[in-house]
N, C-alpha and C. Protein backbone atom coordinates (compact mmCIF):
# COMPACT_ATOMS: atom_id res chain seq x y z
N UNK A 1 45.83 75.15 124.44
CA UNK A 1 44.99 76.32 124.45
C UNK A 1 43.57 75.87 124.15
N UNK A 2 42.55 76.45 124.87
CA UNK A 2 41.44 75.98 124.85
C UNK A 2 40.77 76.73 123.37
N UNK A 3 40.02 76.07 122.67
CA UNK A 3 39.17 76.74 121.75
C UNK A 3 38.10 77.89 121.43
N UNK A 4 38.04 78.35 121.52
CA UNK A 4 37.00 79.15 121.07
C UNK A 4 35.74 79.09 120.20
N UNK A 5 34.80 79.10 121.34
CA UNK A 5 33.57 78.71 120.17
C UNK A 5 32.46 80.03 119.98
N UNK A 6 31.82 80.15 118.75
CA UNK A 6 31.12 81.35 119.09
C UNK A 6 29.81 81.12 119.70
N UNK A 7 28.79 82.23 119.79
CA UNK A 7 27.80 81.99 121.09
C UNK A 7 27.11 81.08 120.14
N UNK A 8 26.36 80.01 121.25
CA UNK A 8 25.35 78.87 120.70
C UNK A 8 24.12 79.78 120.11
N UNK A 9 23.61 79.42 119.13
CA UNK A 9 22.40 79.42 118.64
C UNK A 9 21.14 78.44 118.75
N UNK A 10 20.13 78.24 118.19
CA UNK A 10 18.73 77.74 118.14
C UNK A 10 19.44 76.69 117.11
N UNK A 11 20.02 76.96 116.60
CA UNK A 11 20.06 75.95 115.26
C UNK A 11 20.72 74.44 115.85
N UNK A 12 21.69 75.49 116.79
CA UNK A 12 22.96 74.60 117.43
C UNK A 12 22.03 73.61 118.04
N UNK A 13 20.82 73.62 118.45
CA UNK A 13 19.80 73.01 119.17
C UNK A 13 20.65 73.37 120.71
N UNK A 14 21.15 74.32 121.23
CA UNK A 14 21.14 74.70 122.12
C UNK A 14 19.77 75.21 123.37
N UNK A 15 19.99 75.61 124.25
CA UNK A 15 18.72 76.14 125.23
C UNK A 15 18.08 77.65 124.07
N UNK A 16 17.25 77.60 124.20
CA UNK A 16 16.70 78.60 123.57
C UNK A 16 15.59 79.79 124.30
N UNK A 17 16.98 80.07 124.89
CA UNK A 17 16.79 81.56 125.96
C UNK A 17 16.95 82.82 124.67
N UNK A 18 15.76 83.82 125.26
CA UNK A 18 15.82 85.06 124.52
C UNK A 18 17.46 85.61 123.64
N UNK A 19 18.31 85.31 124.37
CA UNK A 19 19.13 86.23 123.80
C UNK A 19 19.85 85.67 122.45
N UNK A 20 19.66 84.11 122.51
CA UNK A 20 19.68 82.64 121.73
C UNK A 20 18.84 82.96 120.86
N UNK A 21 18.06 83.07 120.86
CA UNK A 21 16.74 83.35 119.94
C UNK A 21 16.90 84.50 118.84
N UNK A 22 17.50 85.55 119.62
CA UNK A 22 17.83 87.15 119.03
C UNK A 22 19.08 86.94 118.08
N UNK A 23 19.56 86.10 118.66
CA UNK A 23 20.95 85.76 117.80
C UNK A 23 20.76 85.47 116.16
N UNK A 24 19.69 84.57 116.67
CA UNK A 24 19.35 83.42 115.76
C UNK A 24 18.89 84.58 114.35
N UNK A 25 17.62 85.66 115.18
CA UNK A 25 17.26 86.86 114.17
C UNK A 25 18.19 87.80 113.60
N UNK A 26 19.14 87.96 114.05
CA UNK A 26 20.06 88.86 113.77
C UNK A 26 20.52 87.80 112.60
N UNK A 27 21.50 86.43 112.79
CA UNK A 27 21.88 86.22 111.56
C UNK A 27 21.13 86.41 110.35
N UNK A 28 19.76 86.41 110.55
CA UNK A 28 18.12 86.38 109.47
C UNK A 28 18.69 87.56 108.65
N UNK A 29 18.82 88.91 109.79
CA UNK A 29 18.51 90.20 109.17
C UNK A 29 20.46 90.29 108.30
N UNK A 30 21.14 89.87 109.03
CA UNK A 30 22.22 89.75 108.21
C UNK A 30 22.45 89.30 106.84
N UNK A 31 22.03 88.39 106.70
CA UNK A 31 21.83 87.32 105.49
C UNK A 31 21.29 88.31 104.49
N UNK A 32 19.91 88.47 104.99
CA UNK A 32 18.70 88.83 104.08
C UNK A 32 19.38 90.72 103.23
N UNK A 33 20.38 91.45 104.36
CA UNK A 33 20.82 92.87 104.10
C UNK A 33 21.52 92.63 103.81
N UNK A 34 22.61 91.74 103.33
CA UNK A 34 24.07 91.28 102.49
C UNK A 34 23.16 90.64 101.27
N UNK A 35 22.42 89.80 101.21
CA UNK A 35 21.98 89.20 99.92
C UNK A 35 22.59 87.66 100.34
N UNK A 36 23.14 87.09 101.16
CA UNK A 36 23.73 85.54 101.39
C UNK A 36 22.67 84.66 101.48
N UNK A 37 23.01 83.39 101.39
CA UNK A 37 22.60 82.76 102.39
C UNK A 37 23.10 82.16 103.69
N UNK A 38 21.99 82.19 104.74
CA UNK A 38 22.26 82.01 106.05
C UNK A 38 23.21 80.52 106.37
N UNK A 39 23.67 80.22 105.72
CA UNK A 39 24.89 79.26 105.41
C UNK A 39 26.10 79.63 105.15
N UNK A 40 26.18 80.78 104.26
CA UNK A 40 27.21 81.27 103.90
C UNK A 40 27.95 82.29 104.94
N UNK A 41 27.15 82.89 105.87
CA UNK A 41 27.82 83.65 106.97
C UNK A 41 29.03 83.07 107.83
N UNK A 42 28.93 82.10 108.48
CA UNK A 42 30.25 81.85 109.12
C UNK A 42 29.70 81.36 110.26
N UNK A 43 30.43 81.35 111.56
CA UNK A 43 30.06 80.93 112.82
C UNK A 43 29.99 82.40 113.44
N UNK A 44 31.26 83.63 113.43
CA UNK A 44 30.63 84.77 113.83
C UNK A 44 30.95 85.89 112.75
N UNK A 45 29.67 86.60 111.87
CA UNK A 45 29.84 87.22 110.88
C UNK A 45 30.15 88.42 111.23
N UNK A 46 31.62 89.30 110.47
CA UNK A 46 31.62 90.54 110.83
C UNK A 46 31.84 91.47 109.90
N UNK A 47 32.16 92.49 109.93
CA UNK A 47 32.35 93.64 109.23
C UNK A 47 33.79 93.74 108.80
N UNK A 48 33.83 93.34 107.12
CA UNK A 48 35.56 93.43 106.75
C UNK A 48 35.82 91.75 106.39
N UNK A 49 34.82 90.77 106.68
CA UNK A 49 35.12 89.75 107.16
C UNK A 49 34.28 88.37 106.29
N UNK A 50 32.87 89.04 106.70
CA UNK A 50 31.90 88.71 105.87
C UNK A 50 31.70 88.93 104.43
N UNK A 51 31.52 88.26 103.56
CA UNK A 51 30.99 89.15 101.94
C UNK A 51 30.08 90.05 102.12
N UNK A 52 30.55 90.98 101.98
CA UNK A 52 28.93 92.24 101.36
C UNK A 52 29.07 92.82 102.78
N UNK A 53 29.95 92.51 103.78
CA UNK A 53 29.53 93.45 104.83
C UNK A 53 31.02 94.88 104.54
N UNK A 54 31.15 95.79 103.98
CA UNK A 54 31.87 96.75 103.72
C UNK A 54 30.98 98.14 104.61
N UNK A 55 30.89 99.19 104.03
CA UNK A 55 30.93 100.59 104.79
C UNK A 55 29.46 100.42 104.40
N UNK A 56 28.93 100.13 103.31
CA UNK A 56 27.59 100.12 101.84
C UNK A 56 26.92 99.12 102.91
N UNK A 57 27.33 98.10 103.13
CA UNK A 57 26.63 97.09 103.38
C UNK A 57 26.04 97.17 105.38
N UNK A 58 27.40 97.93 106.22
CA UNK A 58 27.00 98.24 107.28
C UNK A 58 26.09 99.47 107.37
N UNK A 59 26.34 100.35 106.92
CA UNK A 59 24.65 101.24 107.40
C UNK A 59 23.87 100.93 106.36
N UNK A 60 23.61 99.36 105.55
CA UNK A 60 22.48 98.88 105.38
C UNK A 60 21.85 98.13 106.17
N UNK A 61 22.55 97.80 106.90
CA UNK A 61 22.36 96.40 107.95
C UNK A 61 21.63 97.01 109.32
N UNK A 62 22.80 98.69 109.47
CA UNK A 62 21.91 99.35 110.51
C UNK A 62 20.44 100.12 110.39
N UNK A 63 20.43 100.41 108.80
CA UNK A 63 18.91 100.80 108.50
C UNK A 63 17.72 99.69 108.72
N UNK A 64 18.47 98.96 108.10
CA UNK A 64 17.37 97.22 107.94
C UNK A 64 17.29 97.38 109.72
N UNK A 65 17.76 97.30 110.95
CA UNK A 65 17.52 97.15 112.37
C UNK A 65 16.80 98.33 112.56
N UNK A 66 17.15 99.52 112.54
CA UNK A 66 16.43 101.04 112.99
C UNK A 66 15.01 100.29 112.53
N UNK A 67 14.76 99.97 111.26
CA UNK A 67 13.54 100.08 110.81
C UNK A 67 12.91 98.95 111.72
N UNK A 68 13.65 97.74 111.96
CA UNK A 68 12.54 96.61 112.47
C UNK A 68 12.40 97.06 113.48
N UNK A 69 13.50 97.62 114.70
CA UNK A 69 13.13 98.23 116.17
C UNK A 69 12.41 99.41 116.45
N UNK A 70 11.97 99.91 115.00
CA UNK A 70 11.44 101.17 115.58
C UNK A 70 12.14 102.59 116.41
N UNK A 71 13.48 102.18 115.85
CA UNK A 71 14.06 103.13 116.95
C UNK A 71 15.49 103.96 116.27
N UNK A 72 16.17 104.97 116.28
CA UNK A 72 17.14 104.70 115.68
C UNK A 72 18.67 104.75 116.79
N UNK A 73 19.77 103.67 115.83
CA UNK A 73 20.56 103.71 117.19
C UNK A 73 21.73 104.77 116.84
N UNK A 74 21.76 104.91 118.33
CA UNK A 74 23.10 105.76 118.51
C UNK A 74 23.95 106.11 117.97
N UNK A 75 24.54 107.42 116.87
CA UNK A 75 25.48 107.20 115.82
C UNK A 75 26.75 106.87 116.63
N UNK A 76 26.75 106.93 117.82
CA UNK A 76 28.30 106.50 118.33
C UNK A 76 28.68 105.38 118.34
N UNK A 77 27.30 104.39 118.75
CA UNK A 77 26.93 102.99 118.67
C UNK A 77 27.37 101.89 116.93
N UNK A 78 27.13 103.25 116.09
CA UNK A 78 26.97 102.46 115.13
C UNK A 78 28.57 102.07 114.54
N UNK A 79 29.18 102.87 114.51
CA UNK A 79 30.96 102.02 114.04
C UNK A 79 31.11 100.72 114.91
N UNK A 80 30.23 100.51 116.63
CA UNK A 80 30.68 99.49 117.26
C UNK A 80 30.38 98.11 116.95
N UNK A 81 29.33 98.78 116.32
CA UNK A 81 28.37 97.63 116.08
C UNK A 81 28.76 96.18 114.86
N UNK A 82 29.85 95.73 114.58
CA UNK A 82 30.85 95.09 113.62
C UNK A 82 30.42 93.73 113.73
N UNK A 83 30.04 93.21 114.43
CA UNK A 83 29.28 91.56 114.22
C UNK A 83 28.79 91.12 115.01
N UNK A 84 27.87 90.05 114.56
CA UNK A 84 26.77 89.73 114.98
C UNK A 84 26.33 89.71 117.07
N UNK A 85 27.73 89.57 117.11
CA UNK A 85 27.82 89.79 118.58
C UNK A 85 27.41 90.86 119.45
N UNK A 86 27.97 91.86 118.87
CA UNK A 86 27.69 93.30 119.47
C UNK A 86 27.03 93.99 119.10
N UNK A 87 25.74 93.14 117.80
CA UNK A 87 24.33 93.75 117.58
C UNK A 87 23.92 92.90 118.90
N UNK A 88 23.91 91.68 118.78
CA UNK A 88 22.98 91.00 119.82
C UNK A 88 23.01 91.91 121.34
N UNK A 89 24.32 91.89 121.14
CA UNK A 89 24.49 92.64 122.79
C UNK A 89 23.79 94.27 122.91
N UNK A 90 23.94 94.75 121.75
CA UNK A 90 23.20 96.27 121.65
C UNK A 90 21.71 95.66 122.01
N UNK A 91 21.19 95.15 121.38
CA UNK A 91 20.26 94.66 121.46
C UNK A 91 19.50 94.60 122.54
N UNK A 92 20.44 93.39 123.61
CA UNK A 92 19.85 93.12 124.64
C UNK A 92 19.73 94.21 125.38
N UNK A 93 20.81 94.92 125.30
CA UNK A 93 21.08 96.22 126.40
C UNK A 93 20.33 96.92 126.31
N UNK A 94 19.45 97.71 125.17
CA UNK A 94 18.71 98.40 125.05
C UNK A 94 16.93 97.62 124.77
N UNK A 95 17.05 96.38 124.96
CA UNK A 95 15.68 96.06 125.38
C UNK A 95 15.00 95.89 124.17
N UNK A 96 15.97 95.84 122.58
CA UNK A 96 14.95 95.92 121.61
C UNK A 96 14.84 94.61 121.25
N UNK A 97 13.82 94.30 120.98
CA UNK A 97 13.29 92.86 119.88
C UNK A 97 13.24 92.91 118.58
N UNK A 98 13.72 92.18 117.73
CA UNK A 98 14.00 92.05 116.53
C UNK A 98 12.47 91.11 115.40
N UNK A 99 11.79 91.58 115.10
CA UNK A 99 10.29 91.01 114.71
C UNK A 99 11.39 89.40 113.62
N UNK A 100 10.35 88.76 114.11
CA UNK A 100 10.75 87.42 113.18
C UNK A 100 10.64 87.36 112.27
N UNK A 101 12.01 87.04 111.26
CA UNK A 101 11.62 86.80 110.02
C UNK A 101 11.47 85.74 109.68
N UNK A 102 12.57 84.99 109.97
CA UNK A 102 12.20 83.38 110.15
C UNK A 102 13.12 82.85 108.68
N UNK A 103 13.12 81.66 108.62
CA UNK A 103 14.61 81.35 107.48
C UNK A 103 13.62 80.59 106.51
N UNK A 104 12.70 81.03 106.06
CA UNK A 104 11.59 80.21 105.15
C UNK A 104 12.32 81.45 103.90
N UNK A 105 12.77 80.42 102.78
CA UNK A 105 13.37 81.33 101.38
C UNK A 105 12.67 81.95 100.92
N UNK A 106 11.00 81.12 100.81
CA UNK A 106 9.81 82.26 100.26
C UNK A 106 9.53 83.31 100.56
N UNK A 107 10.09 83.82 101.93
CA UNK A 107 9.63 84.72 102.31
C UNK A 107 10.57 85.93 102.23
N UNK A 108 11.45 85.39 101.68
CA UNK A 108 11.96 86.68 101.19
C UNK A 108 11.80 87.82 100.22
């Protein structure tokens, strides 16, 4: 059986196409709305799965995004939305950009 790997990132030193890039921000905003560090997440972080990601911690995670996109998402959207995957993919689908935070500790 073949393996399963989750999607490449920037870190992975993979190609660093937009949606690679978004990935990369999303783990940022994950980390930073759980309290982790971006080490401690996993390869794909989810809801139930992750530390600190519970019911408390997911519509913190979706406030922390509404606020950086400027936008708010879909309450139907939001139970779907369970890891890092199917933010990225909300994401892309709806065209939003995620402002950089960037993985510098000071700046938290």
């Amino acid at each position: 059986m073949a393996e399963i790997k989750p999607p490449a990132t920037a870190r992975d030193n993979g190609p660093a196409t937009p949606a690679v890039l978004l990935r990369d921000e999303v783990l940022v905003y994950i980390a930073r709305t759980l309290a982790l560090d971006e080490q401690d997440l996993g390869a794909e972080p989810q809801f139930g799965l992750t530390p600190g990601w519970d019911s408390l911690g997911h519509m913190n995670l979706i406030v922390a995004i509404e606020s950086a996109v400027g936008s708010e998402i879909d309450l139907e959207q939001v139970p779907l939305l369970t890891s890092a995957t199917a933010i990225v993919e909300y994401l892309v689908q709806h065209n939003y950009q995620l402002p950089m935070l960037g993985s510098d500790p000071m700046s938290r």
